[in-house]
PDB file of N, CA and C in Angstrom:
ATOM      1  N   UNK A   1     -96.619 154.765  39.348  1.00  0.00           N
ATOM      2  CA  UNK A   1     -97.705 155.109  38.471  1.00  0.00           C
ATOM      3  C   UNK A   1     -98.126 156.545  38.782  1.00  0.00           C
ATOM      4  N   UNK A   2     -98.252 157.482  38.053  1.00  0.00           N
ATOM      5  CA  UNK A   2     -98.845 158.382  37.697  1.00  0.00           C
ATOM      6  C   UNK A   2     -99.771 158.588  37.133  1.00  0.00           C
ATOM      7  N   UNK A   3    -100.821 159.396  38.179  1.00  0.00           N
ATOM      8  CA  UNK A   3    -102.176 159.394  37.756  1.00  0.00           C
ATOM      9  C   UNK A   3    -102.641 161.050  37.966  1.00  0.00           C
ATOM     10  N   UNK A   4    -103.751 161.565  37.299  1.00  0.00           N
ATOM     11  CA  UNK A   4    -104.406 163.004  37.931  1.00  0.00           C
ATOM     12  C   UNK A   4    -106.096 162.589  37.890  1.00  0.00           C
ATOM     13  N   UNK A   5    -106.624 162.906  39.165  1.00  0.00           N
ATOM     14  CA  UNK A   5    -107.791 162.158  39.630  1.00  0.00           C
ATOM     15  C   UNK A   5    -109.126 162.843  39.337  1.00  0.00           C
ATOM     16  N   UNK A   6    -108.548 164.165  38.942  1.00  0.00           N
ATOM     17  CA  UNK A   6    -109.389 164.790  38.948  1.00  0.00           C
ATOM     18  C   UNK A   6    -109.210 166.295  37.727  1.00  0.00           C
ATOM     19  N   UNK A   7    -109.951 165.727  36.682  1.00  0.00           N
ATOM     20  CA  UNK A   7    -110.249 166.345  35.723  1.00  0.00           C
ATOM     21  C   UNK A   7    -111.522 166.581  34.931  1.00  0.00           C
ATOM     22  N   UNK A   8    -111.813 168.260  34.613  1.00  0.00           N
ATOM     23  CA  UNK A   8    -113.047 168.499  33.598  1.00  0.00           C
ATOM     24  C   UNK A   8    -112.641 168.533  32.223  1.00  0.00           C
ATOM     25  N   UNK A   9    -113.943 168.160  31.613  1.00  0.00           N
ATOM     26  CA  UNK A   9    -113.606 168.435  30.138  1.00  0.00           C
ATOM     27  C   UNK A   9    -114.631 169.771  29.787  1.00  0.00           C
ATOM     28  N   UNK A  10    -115.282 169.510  28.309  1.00  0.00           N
ATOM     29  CA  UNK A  10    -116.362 170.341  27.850  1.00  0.00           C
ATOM     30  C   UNK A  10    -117.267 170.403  28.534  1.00  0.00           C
ATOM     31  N   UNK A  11    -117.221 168.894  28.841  1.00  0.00           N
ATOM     32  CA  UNK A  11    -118.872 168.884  29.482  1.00  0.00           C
ATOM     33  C   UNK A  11    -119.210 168.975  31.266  1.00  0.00           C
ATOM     34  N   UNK A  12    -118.308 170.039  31.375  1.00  0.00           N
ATOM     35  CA  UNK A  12    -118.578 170.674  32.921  1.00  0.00           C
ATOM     36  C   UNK A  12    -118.222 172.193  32.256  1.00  0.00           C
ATOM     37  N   UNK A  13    -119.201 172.619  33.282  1.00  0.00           N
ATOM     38  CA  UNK A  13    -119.352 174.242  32.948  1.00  0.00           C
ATOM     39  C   UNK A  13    -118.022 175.397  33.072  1.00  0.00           C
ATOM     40  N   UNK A  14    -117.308 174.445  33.585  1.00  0.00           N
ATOM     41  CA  UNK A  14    -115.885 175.066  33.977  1.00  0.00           C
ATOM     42  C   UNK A  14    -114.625 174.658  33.029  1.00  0.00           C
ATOM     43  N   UNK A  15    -115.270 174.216  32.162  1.00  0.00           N
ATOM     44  CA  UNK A  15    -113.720 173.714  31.400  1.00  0.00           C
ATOM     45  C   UNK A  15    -114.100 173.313  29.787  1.00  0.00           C
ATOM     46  N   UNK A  16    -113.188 173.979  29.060  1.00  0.00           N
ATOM     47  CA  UNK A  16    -113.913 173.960  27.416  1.00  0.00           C
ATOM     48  C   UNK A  16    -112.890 172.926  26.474  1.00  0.00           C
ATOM     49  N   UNK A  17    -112.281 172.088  27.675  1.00  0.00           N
ATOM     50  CA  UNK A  17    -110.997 171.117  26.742  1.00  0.00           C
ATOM     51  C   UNK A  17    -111.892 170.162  26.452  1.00  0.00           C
ATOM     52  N   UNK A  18    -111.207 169.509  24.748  1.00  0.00           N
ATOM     53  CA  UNK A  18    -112.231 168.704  24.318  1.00  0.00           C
ATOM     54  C   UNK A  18    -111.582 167.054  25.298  1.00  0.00           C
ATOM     55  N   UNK A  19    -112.128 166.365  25.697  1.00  0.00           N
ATOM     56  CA  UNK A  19    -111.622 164.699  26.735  1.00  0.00           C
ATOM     57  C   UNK A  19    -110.640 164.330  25.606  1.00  0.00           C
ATOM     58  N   UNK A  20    -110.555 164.124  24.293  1.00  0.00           N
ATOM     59  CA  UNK A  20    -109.192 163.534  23.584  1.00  0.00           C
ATOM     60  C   UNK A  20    -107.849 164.518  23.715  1.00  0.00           C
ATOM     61  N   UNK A  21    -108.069 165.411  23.755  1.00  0.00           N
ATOM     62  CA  UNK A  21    -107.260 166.850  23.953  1.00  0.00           C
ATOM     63  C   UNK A  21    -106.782 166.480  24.990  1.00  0.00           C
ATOM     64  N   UNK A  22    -107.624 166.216  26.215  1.00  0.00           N
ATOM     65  CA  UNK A  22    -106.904 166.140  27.720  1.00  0.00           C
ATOM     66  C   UNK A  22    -106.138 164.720  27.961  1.00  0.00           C
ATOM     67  N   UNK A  23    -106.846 163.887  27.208  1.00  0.00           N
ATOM     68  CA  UNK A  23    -106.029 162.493  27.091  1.00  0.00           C
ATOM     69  C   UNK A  23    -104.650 162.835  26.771  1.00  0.00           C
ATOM     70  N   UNK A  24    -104.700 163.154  25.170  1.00  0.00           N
ATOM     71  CA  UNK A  24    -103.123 163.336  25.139  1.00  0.00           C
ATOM     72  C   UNK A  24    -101.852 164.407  25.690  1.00  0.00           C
ATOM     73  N   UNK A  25    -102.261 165.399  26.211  1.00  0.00           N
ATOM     74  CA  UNK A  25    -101.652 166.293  27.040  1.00  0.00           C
ATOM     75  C   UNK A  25    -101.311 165.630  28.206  1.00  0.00           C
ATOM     76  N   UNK A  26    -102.107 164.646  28.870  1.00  0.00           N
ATOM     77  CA  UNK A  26    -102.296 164.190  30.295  1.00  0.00           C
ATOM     78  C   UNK A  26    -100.944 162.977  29.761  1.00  0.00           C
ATOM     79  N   UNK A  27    -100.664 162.411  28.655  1.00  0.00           N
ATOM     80  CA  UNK A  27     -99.596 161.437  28.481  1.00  0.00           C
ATOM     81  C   UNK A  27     -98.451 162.172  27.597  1.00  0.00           C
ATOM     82  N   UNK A  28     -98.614 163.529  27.404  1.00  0.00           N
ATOM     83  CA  UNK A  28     -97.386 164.257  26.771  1.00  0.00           C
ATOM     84  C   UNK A  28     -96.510 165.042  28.429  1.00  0.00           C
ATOM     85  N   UNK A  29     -97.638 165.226  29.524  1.00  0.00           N
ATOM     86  CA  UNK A  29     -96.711 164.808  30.826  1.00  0.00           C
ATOM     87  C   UNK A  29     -96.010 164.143  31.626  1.00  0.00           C
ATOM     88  N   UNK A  30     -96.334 163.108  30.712  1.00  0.00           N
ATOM     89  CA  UNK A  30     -95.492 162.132  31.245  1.00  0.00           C
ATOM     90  C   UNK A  30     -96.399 160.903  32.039  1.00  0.00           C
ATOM     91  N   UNK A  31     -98.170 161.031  32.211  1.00  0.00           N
ATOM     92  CA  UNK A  31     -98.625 160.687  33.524  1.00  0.00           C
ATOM     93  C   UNK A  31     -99.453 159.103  32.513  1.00  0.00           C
ATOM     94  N   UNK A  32     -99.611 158.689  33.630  1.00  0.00           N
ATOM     95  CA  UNK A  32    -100.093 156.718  33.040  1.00  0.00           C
ATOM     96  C   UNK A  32    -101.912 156.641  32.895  1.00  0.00           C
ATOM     97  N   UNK A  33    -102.310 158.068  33.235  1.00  0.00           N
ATOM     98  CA  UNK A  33    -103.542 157.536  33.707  1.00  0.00           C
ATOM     99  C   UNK A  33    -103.979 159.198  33.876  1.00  0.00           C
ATOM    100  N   UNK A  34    -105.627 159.194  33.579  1.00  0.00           N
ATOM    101  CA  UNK A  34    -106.183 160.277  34.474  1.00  0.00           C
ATOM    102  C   UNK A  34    -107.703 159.437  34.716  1.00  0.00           C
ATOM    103  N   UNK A  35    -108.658 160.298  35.755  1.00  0.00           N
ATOM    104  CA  UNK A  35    -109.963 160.329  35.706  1.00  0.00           C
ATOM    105  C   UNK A  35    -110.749 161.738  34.822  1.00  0.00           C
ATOM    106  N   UNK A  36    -111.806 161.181  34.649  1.00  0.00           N
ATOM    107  CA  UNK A  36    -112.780 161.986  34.051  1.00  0.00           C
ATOM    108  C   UNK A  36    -113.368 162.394  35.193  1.00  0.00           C
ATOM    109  N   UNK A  37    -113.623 163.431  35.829  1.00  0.00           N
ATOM    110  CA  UNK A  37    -114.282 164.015  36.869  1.00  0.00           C
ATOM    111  C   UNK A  37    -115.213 165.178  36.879  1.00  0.00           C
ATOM    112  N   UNK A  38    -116.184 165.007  35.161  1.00  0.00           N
ATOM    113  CA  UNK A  38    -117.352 166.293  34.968  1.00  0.00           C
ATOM    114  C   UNK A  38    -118.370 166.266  35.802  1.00  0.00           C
ATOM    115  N   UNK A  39    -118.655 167.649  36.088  1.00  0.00           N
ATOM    116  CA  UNK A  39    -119.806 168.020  36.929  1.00  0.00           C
ATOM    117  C   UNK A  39    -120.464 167.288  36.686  1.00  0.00           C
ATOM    118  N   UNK A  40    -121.511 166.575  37.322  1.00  0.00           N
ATOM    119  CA  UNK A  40    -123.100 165.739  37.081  1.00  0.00           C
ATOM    120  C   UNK A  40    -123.257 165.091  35.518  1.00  0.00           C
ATOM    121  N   UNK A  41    -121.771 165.006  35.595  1.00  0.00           N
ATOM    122  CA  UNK A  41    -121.694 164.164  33.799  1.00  0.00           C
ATOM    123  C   UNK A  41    -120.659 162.973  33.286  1.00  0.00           C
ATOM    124  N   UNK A  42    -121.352 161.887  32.844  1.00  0.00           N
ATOM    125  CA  UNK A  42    -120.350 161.020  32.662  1.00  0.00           C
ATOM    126  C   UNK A  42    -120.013 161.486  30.695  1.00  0.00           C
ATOM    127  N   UNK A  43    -120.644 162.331  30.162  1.00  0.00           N
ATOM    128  CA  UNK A  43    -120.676 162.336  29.229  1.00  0.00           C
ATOM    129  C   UNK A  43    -119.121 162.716  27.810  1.00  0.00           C
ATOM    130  N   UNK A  44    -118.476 162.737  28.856  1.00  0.00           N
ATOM    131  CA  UNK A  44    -116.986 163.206  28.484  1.00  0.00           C
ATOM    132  C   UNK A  44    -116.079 162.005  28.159  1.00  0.00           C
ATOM    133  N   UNK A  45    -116.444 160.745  29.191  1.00  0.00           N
ATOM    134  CA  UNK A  45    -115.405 159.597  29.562  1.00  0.00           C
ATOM    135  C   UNK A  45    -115.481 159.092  28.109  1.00  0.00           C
ATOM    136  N   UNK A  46    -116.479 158.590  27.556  1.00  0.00           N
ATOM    137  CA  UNK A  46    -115.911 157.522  26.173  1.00  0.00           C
ATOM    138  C   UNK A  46    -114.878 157.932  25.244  1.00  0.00           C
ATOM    139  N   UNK A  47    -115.132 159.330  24.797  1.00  0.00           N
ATOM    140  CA  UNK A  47    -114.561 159.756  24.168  1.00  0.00           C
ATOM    141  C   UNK A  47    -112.761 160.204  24.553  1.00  0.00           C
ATOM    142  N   UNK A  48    -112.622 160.083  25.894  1.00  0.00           N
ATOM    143  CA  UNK A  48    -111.364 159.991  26.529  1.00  0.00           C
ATOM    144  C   UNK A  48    -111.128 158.599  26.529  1.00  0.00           C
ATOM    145  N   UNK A  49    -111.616 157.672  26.448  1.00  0.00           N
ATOM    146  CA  UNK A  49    -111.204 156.101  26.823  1.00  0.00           C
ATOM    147  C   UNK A  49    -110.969 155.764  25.457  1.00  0.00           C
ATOM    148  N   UNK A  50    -111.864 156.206  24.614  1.00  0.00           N
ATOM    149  CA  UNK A  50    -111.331 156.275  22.498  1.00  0.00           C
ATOM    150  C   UNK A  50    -110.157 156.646  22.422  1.00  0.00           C
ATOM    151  N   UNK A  51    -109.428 157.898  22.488  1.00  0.00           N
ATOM    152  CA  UNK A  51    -108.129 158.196  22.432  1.00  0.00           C
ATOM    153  C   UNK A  51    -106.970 157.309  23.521  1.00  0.00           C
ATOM    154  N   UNK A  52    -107.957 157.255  24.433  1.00  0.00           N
ATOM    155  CA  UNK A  52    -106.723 156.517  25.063  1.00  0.00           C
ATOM    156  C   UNK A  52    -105.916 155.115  24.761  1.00  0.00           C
ATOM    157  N   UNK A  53    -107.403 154.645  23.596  1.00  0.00           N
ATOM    158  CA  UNK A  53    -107.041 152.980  23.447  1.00  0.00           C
ATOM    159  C   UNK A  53    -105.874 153.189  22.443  1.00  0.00           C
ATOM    160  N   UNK A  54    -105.264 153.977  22.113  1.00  0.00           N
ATOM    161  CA  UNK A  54    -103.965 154.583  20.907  1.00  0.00           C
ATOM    162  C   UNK A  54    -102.786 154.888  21.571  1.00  0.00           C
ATOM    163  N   UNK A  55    -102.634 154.973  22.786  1.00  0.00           N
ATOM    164  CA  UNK A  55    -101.620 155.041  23.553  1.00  0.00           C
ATOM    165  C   UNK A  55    -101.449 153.880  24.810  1.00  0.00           C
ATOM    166  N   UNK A  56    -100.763 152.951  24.264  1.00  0.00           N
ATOM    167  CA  UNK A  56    -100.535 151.706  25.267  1.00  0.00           C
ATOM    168  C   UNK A  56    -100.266 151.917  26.720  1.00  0.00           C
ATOM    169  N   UNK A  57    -100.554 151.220  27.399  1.00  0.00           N
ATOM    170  CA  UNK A  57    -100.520 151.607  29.054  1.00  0.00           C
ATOM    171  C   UNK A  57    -100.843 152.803  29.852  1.00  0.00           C
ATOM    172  N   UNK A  58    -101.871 153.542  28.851  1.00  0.00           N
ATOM    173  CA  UNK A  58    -102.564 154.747  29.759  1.00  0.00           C
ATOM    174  C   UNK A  58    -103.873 154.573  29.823  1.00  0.00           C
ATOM    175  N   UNK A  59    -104.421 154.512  30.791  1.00  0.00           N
ATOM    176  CA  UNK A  59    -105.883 154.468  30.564  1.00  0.00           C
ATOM    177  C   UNK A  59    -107.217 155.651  31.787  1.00  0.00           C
ATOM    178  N   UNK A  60    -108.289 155.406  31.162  1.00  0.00           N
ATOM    179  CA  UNK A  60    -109.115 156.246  31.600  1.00  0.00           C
ATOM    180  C   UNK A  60    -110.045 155.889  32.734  1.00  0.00           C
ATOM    181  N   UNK A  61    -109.888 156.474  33.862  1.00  0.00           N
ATOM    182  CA  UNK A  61    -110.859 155.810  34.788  1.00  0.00           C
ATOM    183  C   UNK A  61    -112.368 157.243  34.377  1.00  0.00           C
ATOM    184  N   UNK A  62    -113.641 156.083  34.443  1.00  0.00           N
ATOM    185  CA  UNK A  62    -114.511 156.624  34.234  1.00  0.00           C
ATOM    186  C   UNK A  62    -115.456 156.976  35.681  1.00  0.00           C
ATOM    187  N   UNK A  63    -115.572 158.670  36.075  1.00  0.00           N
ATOM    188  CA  UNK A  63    -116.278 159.338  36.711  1.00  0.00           C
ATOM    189  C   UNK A  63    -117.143 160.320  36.691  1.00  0.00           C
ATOM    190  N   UNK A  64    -117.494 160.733  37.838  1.00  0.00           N
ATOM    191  CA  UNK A  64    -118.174 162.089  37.858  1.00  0.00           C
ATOM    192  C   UNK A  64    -117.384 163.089  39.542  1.00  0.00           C
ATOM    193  N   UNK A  65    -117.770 164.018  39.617  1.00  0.00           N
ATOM    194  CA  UNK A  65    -118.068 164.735  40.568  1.00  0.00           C
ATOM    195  C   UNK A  65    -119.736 165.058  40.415  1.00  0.00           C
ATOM    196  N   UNK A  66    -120.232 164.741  41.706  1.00  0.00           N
ATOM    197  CA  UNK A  66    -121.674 164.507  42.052  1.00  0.00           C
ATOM    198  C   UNK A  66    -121.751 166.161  42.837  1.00  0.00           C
ATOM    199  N   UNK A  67    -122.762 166.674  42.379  1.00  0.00           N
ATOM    200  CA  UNK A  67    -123.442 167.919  43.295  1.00  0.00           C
ATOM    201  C   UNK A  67    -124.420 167.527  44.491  1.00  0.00           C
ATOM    202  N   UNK A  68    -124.000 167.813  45.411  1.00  0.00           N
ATOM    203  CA  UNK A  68    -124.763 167.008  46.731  1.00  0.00           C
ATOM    204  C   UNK A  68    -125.235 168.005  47.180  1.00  0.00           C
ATOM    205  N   UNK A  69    -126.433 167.936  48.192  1.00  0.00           N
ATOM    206  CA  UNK A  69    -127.269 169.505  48.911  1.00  0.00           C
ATOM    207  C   UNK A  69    -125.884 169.896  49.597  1.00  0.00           C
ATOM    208  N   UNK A  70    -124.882 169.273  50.002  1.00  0.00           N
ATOM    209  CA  UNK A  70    -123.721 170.171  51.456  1.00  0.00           C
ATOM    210  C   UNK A  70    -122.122 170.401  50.625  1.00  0.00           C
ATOM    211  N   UNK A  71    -122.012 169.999  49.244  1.00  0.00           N
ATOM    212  CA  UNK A  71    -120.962 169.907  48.383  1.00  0.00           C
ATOM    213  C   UNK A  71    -121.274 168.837  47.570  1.00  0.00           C
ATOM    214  N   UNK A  72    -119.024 168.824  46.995  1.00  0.00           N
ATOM    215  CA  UNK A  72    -119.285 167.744  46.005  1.00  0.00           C
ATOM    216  C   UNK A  72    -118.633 166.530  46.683  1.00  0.00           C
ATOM    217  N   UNK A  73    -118.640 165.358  45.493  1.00  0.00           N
ATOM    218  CA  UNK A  73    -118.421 164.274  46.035  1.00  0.00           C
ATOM    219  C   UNK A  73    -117.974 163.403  44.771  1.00  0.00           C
ATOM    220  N   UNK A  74    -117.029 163.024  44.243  1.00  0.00           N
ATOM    221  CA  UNK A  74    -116.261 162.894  43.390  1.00  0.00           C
ATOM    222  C   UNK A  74    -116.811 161.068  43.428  1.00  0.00           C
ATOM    223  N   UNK A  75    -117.012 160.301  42.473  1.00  0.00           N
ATOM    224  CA  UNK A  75    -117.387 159.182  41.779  1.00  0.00           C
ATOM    225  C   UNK A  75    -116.450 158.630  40.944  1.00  0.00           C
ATOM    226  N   UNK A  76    -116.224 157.592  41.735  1.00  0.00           N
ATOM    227  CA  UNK A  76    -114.741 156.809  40.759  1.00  0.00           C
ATOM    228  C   UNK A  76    -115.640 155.503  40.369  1.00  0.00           C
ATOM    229  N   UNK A  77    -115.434 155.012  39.176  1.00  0.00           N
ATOM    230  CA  UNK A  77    -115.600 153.923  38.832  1.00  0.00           C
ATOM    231  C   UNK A  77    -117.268 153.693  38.469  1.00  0.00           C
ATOM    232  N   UNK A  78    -118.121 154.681  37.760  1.00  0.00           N
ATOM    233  CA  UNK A  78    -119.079 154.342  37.509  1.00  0.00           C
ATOM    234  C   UNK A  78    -119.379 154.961  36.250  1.00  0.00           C
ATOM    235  N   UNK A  79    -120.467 154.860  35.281  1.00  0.00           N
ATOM    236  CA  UNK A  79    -120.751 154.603  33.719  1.00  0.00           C
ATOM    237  C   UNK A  79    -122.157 155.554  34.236  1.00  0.00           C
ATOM    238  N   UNK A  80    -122.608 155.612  34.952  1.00  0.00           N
ATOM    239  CA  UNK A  80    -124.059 156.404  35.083  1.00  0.00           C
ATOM    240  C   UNK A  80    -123.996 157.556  35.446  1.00  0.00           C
ATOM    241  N   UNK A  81    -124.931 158.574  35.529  1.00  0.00           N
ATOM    242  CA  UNK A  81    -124.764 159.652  35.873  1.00  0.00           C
ATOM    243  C   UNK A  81    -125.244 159.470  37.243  1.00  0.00           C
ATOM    244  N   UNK A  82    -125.074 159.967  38.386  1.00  0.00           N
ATOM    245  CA  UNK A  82    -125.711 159.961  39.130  1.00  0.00           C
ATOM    246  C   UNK A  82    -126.750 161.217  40.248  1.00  0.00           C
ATOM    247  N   UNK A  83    -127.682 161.014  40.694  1.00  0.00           N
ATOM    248  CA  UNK A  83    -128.374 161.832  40.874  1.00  0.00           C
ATOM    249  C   UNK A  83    -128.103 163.534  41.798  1.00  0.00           C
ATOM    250  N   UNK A  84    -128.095 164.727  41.426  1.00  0.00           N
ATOM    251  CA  UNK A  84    -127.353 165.433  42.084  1.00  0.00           C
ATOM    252  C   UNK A  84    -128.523 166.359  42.818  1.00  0.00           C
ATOM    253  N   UNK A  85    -127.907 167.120  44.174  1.00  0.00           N
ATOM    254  CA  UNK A  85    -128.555 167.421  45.218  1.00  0.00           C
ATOM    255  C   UNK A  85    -129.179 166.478  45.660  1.00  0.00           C
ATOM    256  N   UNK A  86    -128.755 165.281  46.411  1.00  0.00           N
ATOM    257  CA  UNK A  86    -129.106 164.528  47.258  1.00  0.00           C
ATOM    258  C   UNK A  86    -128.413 164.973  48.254  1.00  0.00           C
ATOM    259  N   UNK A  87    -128.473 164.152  49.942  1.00  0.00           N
ATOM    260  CA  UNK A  87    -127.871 164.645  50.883  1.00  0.00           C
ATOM    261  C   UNK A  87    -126.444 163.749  50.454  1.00  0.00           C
ATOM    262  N   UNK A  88    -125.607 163.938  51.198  1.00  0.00           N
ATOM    263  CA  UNK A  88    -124.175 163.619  50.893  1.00  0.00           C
ATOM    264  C   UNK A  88    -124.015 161.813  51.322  1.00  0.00           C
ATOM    265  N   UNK A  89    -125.136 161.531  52.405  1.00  0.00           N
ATOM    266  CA  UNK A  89    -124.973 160.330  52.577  1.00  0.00           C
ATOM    267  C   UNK A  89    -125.604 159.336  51.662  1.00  0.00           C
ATOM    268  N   UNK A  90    -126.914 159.634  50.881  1.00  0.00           N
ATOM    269  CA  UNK A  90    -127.534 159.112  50.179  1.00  0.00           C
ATOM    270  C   UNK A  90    -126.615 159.325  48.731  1.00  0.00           C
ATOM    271  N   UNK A  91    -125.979 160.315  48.326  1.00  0.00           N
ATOM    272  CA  UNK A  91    -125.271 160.648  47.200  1.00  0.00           C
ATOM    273  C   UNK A  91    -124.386 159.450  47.307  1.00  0.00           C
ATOM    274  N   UNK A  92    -123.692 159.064  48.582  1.00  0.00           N
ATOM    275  CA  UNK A  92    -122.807 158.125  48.686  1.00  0.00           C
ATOM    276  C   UNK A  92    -123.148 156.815  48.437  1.00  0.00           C
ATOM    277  N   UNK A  93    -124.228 156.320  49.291  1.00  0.00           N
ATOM    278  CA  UNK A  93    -125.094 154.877  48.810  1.00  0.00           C
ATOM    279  C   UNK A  93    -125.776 155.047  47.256  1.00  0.00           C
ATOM    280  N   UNK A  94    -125.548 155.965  46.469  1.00  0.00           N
ATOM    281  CA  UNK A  94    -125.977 155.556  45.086  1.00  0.00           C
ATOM    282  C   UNK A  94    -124.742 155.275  44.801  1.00  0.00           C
ATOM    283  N   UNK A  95    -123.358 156.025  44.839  1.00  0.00           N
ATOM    284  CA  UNK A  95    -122.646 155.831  44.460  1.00  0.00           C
ATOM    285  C   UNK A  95    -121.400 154.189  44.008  1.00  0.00           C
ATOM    286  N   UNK A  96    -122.022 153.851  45.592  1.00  0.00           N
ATOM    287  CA  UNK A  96    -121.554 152.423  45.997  1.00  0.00           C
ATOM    288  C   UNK A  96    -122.613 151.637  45.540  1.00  0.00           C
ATOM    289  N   UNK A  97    -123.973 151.787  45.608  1.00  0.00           N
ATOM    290  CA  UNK A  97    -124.728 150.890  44.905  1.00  0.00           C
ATOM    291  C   UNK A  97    -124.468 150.936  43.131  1.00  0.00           C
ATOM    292  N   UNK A  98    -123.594 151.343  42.491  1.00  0.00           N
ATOM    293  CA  UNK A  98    -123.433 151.548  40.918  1.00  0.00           C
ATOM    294  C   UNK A  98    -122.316 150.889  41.076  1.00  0.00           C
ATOM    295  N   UNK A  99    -121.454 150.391  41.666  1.00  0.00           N
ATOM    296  CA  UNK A  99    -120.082 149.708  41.595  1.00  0.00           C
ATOM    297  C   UNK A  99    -119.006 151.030  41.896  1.00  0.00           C
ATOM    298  N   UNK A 100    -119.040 152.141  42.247  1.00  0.00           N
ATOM    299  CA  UNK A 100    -118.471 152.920  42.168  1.00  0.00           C
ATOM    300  C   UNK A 100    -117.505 153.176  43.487  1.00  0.00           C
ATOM    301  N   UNK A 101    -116.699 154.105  43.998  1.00  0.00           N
ATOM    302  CA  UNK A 101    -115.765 154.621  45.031  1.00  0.00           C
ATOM    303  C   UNK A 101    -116.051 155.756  45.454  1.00  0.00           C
ATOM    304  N   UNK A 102    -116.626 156.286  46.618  1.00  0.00           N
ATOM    305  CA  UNK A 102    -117.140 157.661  46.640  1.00  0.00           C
ATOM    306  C   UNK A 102    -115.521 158.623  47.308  1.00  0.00           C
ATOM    307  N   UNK A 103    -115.275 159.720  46.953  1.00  0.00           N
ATOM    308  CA  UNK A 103    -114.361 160.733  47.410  1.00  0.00           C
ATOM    309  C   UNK A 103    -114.902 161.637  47.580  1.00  0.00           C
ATOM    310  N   UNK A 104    -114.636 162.729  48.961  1.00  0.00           N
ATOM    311  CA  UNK A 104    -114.751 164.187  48.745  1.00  0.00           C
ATOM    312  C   UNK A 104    -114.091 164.795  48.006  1.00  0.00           C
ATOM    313  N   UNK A 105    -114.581 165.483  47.960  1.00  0.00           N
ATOM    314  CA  UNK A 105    -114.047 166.661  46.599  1.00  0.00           C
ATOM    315  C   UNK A 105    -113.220 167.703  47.505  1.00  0.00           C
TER     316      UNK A 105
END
């Protein structure tokens, strides 16, 4: 399986690809899967998980990268935004309290 874990769309200040755009590029590489990984935003994922439901066996894991007071901290598996500049340990217990997977960035 091929996956890329870590991707922005529009809605991080660093990247102006629209999430259906990156969906299908991300399966014209060949790859089974990406995450949504916008700055302090889940606001990108639906619209990547829409395109994705059109291409069988690829799908979208829904995240963030979290802004913490000491860095970032990448959020697998959660639907909320979660709160940014917290300390990195508390960033983490929201993270796990939402159903989520915390990663450094």
């Amino acid at each position: 399986m091929r996956l890329d874990l870590h991707n922005h769309t529009r809605y991080s200040s660093d990247s102006r690809v629209d999430p259906a755009a990156l969906v299908h590029r991300a399966r014209a590489l060949g790859l089974d899967g990406i995450a949504i990984t916008d700055h302090n935003s889940v606001a990108g994922v639906r619209a990547a998980i829409d395109a994705a439901a059109d291409l069988p066996g690829f799908f979208v894991i829904p995240a963030t990268e979290v802004s913490t007071a000491e860095g970032h901290v990448l959020a697998f598996g959660v639907s909320d935004p979660i709160p940014r500049d917290l300390a990195p340990s508390e960033t983490v217990e929201r993270i796990v309290a939402a159903g989520g997977v915390a990663v450094a960035a």
